[in-house]
Structures are given as structure tokens and as C-alpha cells.
N, C-alpha and C. Protein backbone atom coordinates (compact mmCIF):
# COMPACT_ATOMS: atom_id res chain seq x y z
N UNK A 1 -9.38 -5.98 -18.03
CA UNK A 1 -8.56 -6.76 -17.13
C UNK A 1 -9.36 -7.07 -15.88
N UNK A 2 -9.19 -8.52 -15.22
CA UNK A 2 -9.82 -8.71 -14.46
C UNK A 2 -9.40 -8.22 -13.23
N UNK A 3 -10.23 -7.83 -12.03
CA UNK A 3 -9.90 -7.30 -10.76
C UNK A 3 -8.83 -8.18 -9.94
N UNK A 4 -7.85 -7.65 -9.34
CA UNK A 4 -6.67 -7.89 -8.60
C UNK A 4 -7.00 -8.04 -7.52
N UNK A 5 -6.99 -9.44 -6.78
CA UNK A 5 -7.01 -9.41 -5.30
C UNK A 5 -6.13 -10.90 -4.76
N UNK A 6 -5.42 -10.37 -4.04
CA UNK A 6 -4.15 -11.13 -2.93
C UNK A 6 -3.96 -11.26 -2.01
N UNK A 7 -3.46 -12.07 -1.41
CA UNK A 7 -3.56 -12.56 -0.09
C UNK A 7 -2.23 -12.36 0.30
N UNK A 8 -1.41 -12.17 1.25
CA UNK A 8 0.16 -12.15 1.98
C UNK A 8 -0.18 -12.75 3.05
N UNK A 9 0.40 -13.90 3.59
CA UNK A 9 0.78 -14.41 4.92
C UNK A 9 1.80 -14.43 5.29
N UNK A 10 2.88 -14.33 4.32
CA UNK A 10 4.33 -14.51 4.72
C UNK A 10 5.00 -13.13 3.86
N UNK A 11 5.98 -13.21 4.41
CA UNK A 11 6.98 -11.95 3.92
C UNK A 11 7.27 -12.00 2.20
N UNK A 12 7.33 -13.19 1.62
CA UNK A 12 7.11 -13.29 0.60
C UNK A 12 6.03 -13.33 -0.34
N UNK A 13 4.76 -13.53 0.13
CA UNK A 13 3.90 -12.79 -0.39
C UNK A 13 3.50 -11.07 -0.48
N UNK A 14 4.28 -10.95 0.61
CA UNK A 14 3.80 -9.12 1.08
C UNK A 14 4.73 -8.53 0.42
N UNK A 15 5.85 -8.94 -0.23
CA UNK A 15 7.02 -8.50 -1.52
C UNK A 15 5.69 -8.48 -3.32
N UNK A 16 4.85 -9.35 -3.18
CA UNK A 16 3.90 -9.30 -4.60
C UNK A 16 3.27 -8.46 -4.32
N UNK A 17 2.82 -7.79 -3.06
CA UNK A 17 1.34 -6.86 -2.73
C UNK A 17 2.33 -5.30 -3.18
N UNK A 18 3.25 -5.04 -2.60
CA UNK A 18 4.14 -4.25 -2.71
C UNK A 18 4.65 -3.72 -3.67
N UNK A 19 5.01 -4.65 -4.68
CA UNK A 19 5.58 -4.70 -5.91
C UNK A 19 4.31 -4.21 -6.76
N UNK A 20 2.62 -4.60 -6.90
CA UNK A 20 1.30 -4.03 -7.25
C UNK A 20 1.38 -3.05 -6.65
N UNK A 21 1.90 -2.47 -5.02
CA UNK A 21 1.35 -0.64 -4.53
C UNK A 21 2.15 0.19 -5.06
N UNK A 22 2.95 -0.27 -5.42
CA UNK A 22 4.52 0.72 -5.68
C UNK A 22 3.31 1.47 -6.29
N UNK A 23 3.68 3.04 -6.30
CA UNK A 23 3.08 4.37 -6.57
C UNK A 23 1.80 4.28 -6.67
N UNK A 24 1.38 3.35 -5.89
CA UNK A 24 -0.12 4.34 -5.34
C UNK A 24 -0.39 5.45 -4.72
N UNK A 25 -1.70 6.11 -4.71
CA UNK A 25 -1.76 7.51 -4.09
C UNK A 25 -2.98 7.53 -3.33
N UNK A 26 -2.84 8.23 -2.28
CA UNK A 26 -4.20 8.63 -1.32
C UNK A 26 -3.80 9.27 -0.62
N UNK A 27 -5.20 9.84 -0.35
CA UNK A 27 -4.95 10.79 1.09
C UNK A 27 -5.38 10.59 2.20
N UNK A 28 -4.71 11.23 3.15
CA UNK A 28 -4.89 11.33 4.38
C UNK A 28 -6.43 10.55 5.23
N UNK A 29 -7.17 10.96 4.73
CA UNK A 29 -8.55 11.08 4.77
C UNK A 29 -8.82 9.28 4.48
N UNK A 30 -8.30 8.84 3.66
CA UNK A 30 -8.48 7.57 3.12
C UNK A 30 -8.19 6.33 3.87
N UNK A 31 -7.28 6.75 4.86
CA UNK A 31 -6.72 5.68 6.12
C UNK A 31 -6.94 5.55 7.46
N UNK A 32 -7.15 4.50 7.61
CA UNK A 32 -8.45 4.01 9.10
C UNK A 32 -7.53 3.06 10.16
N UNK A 33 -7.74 3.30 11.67
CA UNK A 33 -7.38 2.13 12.10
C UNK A 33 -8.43 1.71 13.17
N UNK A 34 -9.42 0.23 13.20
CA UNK A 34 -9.92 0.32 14.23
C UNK A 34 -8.86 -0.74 15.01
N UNK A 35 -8.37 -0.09 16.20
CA UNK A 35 -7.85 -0.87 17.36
C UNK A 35 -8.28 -1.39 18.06
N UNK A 36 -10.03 -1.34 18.25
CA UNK A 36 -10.87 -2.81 18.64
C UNK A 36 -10.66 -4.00 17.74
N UNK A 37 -10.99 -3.62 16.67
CA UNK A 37 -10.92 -4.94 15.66
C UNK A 37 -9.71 -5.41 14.99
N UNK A 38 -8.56 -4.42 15.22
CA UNK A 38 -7.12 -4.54 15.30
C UNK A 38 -7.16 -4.26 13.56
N UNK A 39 -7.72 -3.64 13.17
CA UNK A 39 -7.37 -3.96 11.32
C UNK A 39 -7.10 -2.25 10.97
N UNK A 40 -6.07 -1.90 10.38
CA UNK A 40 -5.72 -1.16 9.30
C UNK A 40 -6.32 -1.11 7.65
N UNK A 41 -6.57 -0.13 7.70
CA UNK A 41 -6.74 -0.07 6.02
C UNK A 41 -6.66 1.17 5.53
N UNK A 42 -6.59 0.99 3.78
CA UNK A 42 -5.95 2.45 3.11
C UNK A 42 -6.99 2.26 1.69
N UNK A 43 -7.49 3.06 1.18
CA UNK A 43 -8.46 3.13 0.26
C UNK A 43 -7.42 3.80 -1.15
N UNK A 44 -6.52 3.27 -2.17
CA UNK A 44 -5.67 4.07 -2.66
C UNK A 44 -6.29 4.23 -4.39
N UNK A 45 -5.44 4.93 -5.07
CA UNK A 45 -5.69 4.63 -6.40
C UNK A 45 -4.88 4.40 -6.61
N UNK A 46 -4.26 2.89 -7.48
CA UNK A 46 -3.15 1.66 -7.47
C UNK A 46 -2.89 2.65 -9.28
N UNK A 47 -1.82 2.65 -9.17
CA UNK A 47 -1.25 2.45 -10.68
C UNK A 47 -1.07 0.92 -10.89
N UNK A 48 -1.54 0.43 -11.78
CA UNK A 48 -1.70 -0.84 -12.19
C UNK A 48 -0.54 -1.63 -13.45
N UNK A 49 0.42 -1.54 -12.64
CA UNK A 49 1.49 -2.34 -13.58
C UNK A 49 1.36 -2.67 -14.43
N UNK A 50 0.55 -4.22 -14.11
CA UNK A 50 -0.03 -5.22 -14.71
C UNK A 50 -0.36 -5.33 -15.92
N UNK A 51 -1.00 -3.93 -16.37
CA UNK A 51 -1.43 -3.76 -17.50
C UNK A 51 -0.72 -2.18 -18.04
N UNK A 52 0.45 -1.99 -17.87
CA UNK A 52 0.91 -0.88 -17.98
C UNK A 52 1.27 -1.51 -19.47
N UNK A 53 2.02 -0.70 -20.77
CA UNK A 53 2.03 -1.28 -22.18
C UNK A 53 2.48 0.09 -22.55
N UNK A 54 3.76 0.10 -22.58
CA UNK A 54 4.55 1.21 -23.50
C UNK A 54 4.64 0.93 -24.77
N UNK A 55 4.80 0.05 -25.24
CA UNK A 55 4.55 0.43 -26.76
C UNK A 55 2.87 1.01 -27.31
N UNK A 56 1.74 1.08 -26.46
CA UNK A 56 0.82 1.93 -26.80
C UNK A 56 0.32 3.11 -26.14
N UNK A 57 1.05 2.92 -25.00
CA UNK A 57 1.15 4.21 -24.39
C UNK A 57 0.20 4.09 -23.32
N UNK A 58 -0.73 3.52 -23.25
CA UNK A 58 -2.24 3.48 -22.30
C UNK A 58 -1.62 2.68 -21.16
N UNK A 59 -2.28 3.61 -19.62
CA UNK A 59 -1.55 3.32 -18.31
C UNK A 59 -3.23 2.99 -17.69
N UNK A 60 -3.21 3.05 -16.32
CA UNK A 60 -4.61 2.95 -15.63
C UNK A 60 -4.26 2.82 -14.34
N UNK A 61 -5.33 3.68 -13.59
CA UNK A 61 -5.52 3.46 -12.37
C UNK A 61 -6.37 3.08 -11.70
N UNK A 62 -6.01 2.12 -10.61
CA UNK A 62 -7.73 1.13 -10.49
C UNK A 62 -7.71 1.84 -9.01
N UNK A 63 -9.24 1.70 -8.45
CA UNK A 63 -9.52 1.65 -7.00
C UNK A 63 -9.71 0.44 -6.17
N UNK A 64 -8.47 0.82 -5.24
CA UNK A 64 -7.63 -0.50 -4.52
C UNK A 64 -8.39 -0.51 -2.96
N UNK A 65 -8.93 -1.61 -2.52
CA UNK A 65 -8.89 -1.58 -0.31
C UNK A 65 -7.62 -1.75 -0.18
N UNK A 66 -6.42 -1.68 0.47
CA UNK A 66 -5.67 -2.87 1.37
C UNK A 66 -5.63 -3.15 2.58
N UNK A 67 -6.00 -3.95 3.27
CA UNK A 67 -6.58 -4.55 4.58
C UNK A 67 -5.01 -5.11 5.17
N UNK A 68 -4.98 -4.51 6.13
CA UNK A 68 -3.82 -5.27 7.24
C UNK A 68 -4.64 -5.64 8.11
N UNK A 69 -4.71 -6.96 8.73
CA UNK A 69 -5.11 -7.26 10.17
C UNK A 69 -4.31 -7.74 10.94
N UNK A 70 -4.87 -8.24 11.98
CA UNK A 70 -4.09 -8.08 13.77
C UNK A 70 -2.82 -7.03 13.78
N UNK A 71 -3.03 -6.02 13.74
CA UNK A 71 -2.35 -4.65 14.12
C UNK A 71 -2.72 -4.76 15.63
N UNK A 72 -1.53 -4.26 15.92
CA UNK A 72 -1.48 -4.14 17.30
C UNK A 72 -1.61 -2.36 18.00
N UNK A 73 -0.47 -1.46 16.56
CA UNK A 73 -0.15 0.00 17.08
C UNK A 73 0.36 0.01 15.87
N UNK A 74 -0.27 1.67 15.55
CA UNK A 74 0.42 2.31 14.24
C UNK A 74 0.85 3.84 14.78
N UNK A 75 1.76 3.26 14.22
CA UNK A 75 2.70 4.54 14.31
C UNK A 75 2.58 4.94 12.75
N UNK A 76 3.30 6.91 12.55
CA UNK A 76 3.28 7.30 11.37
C UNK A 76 4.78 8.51 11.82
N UNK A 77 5.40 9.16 10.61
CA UNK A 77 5.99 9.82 10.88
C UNK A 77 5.91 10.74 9.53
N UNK A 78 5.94 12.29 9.23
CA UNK A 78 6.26 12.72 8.06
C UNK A 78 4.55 12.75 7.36
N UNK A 79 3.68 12.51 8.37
CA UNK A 79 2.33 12.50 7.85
C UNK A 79 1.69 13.26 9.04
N UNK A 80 0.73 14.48 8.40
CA UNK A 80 -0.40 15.22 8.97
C UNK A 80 -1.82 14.81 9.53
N UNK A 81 -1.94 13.98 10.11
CA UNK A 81 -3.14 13.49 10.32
C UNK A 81 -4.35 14.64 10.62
N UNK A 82 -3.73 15.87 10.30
CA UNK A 82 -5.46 16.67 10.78
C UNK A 82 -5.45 17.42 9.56
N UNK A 83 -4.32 16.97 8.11
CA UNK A 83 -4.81 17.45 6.72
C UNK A 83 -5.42 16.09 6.06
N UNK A 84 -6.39 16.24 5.86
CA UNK A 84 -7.02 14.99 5.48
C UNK A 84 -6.99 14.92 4.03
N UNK A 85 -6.55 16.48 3.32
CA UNK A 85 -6.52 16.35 1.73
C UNK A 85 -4.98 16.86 1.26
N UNK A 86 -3.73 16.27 2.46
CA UNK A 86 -2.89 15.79 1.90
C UNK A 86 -2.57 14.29 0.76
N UNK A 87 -2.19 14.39 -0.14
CA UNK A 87 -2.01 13.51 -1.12
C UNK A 87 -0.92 12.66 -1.02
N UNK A 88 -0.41 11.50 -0.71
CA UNK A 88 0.30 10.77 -0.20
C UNK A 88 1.08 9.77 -1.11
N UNK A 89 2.09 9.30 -1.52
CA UNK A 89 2.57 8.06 -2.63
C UNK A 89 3.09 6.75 -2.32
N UNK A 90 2.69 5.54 -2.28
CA UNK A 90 3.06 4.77 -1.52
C UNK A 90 4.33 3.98 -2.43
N UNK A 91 5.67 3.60 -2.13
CA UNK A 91 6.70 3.67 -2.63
C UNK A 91 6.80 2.00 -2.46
N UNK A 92 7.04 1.10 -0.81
CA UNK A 92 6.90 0.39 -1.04
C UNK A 92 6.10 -0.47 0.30
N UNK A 93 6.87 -1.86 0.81
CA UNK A 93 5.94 -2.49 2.17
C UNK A 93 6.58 -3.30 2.20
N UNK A 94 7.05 -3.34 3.37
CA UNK A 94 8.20 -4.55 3.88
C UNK A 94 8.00 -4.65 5.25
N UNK A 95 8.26 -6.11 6.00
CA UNK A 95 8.11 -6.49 6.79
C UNK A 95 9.85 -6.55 7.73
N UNK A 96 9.42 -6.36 8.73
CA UNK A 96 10.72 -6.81 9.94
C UNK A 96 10.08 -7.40 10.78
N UNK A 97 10.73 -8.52 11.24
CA UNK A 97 10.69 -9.77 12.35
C UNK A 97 10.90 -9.04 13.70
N UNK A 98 9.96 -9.75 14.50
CA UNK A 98 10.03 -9.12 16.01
C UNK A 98 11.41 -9.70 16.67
N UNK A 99 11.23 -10.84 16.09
CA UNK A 99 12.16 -12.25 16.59
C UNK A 99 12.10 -13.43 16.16
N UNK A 100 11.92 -14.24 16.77
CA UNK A 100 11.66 -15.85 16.29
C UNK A 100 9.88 -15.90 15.76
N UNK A 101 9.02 -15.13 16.29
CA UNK A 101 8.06 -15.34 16.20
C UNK A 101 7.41 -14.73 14.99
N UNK A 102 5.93 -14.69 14.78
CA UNK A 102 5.69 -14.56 13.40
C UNK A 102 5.10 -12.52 13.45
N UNK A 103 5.29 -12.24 14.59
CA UNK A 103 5.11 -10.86 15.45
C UNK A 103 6.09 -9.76 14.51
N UNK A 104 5.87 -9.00 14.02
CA UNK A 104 7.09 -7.97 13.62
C UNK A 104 6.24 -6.48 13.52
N UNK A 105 6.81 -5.91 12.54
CA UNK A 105 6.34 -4.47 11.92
C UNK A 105 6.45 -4.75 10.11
N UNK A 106 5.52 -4.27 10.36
CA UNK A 106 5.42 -3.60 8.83
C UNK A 106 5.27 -2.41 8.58
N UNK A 107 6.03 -1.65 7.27
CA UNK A 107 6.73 -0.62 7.47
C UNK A 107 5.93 0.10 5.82
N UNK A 108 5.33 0.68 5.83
CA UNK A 108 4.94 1.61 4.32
C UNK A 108 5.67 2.52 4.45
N UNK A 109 6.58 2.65 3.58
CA UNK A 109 7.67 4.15 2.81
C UNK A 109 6.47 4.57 2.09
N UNK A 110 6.46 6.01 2.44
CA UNK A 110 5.71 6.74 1.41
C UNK A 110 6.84 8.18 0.87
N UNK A 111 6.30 8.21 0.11
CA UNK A 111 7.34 9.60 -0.43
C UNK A 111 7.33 10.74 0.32
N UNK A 112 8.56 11.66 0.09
CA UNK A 112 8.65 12.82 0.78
C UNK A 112 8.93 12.88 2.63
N UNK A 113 10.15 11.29 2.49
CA UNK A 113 10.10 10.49 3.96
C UNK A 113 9.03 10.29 4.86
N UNK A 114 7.95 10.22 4.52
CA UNK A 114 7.31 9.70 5.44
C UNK A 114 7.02 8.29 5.67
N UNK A 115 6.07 7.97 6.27
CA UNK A 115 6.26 6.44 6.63
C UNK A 115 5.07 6.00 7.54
N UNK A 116 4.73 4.84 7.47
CA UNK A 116 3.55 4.41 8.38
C UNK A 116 4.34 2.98 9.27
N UNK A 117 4.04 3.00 10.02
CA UNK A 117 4.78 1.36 10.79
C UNK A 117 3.51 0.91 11.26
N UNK A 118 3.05 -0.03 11.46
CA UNK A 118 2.45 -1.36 11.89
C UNK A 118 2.73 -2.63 12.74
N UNK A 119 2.87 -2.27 13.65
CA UNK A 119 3.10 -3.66 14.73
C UNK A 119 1.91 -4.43 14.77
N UNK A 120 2.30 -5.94 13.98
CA UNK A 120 1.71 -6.73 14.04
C UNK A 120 1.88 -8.13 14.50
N UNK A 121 1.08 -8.73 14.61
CA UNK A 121 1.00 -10.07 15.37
C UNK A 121 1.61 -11.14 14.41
N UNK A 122 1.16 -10.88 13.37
CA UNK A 122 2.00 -11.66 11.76
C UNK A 122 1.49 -11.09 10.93
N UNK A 123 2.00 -11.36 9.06
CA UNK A 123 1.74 -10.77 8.44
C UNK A 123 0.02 -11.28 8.32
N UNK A 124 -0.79 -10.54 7.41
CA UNK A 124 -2.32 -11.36 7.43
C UNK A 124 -2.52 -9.53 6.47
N UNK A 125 -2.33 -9.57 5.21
CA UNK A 125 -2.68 -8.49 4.30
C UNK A 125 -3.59 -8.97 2.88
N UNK A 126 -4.58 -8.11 3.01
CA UNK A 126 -5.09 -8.56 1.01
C UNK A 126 -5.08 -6.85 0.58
N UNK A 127 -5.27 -7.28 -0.75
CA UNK A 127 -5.43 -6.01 -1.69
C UNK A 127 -6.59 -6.74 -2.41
N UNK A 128 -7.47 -5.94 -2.53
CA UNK A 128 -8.44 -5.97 -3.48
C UNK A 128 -8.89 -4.84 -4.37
N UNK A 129 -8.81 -4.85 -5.60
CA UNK A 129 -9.75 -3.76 -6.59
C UNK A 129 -11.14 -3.70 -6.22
N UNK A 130 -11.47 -2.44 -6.22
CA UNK A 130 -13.02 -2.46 -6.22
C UNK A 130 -13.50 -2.69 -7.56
N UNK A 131 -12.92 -2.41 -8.68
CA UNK A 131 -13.82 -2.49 -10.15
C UNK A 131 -13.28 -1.26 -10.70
N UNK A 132 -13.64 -0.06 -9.46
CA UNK A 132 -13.45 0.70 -10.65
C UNK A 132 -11.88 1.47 -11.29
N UNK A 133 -11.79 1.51 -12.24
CA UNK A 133 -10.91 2.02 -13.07
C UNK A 133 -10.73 2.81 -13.82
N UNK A 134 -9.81 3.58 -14.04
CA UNK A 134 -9.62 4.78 -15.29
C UNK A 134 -8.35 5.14 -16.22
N UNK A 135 -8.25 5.82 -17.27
CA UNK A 135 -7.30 5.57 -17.67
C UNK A 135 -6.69 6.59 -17.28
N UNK A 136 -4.84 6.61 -17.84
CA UNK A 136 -4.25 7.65 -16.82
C UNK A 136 -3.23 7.85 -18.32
N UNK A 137 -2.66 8.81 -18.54
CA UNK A 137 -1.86 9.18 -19.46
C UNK A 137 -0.27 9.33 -19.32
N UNK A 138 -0.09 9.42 -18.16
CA UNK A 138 0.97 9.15 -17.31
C UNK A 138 1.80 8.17 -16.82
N UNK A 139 2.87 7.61 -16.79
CA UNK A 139 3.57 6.18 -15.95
C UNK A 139 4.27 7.09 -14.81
N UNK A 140 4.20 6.08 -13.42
CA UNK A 140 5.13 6.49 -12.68
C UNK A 140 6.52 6.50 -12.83
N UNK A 141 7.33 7.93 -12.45
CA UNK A 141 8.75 7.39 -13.30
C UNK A 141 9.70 7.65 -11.73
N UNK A 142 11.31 6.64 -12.03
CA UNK A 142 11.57 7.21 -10.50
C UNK A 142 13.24 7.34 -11.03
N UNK A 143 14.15 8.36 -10.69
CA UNK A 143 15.04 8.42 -11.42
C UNK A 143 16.05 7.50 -11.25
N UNK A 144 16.75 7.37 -12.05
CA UNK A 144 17.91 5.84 -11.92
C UNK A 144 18.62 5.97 -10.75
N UNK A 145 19.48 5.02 -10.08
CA UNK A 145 20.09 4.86 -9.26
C UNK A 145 21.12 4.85 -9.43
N UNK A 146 22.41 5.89 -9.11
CA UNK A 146 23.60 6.23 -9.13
C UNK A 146 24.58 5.53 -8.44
């Protein structure tokens, strides 16, 4: 399968990037912000939908960048920043409007309530695969909704 990479400018693109992170994993250690250059990023291993195939059973996990830029301030809550080999699940990524303008937050749910927020100037996100990949024997499962 060929490498995955996307662009979000609008809230409706950042619903496709989201819908690809659902249960990714990384740690602590893996997430950067420079606030000179205003950019966020998270180094994850993506469970890869895309090519997920229950009738043969074979799953995969690829190695994902995802780049947020013009960040303004990140906030986190429910996360250790001085365990760097905490293991983290990223659930989903949604945007809220500041106001009229293209300014809001973006918000990563990660499991076990935690959460990352992002005040940004507008949305401006890619995901890219690096290449590499592996297989995984496992699907993410999440229990039904009552």
C-alpha cells in the first residue's frame, strides 16, 4: 500500500486526518512544540484502517509525522510530560472556532481522559507515513455504545 499523506485546511478535512489517527499510539517522548516556529508535532504508530481486512485477518501499523502549524499555545491535561515512556492512544481531533475568524483550538482526545489543546491561528495540519510499516495481529476494538 502506498504511503498516506494529507493535507487539512478546513475543519472538514481535519475530520479525514482524524478518522486515519483514530488509535494511534505514542509516547510522551515523541511530541514536540517549537513556539518559535509555532509548529506542533507527534511521531505516532497509525493503525492503518485503510488497509485493515477482516476477512483475512492481517492489520498494520505504519510510522506516521503529524505536523500542526501556526500554534500559538499548547496546553495538555491527563499527560506526564517528565514520563517520556508513557504510552499514549490517540482517539480522535476536532477543531472549535475562536469566532468568526479562522483562529480556534484544536483539541486531541487521547485515552484514559487526557487531552492535548492547540490554539491556533487556523487549521494548517498534514499526516504523512514515513514508509515504514509492520504487521500487527490485533484490530483496535472500542466497546459499543449504549
Amino acid at each position: 500500500m502506498a504511503d498516506l499523506k494529507l493535507l487539512a485546511l478546513d475543519s472538514e478535512d481535519l475530520a479525514i486526518i482524524s478518522a486515519h489517527m483514530q488509535d494511534s499510539v505514542f509516547r510522551t517522548e515523541a511530541v514536540s512544540f517549537s513556539a518559535k516556529a509555532g509548529v506542533f508535532t507527534i511521531a505516532v504508530n497509525r493503525f492503518a484502517w485503510e488497509a485493515a481486512d477482516d476477512a483475512v485477518k492481517t492489520f498494520e501499523r505504519r510510522r506516521t509525522l503529524l505536523v500542526f502549524k501556526r500554534v500559538r499555545q499548547v496546553r495538555s491535561v491527563g499527560i506526564d510530560r517528565t514520563s517520556s515512556d508513557d504510552v499514549h492512544s490517540l482517539l480522535a481531533i476536532r477543531f472549535s472556532p475562536a469566532g468568526e475568524g479562522p483562529d480556534g483550538t484544536i483539541e486531541l482526545t487521547l485515552s484514559g481522559k487526557a487531552a492535548i489543546a492547540l490554539d491556533v491561528e487556523c487549521i494548517e495540519v498534514q499526516l504523512a507515513d514515513t514508509g515504514a510499516a509492520w504487521e500487527t495481529g490485533s484490530k483496535p476494538r472500542h466497546p459499543e455504545a449504549s
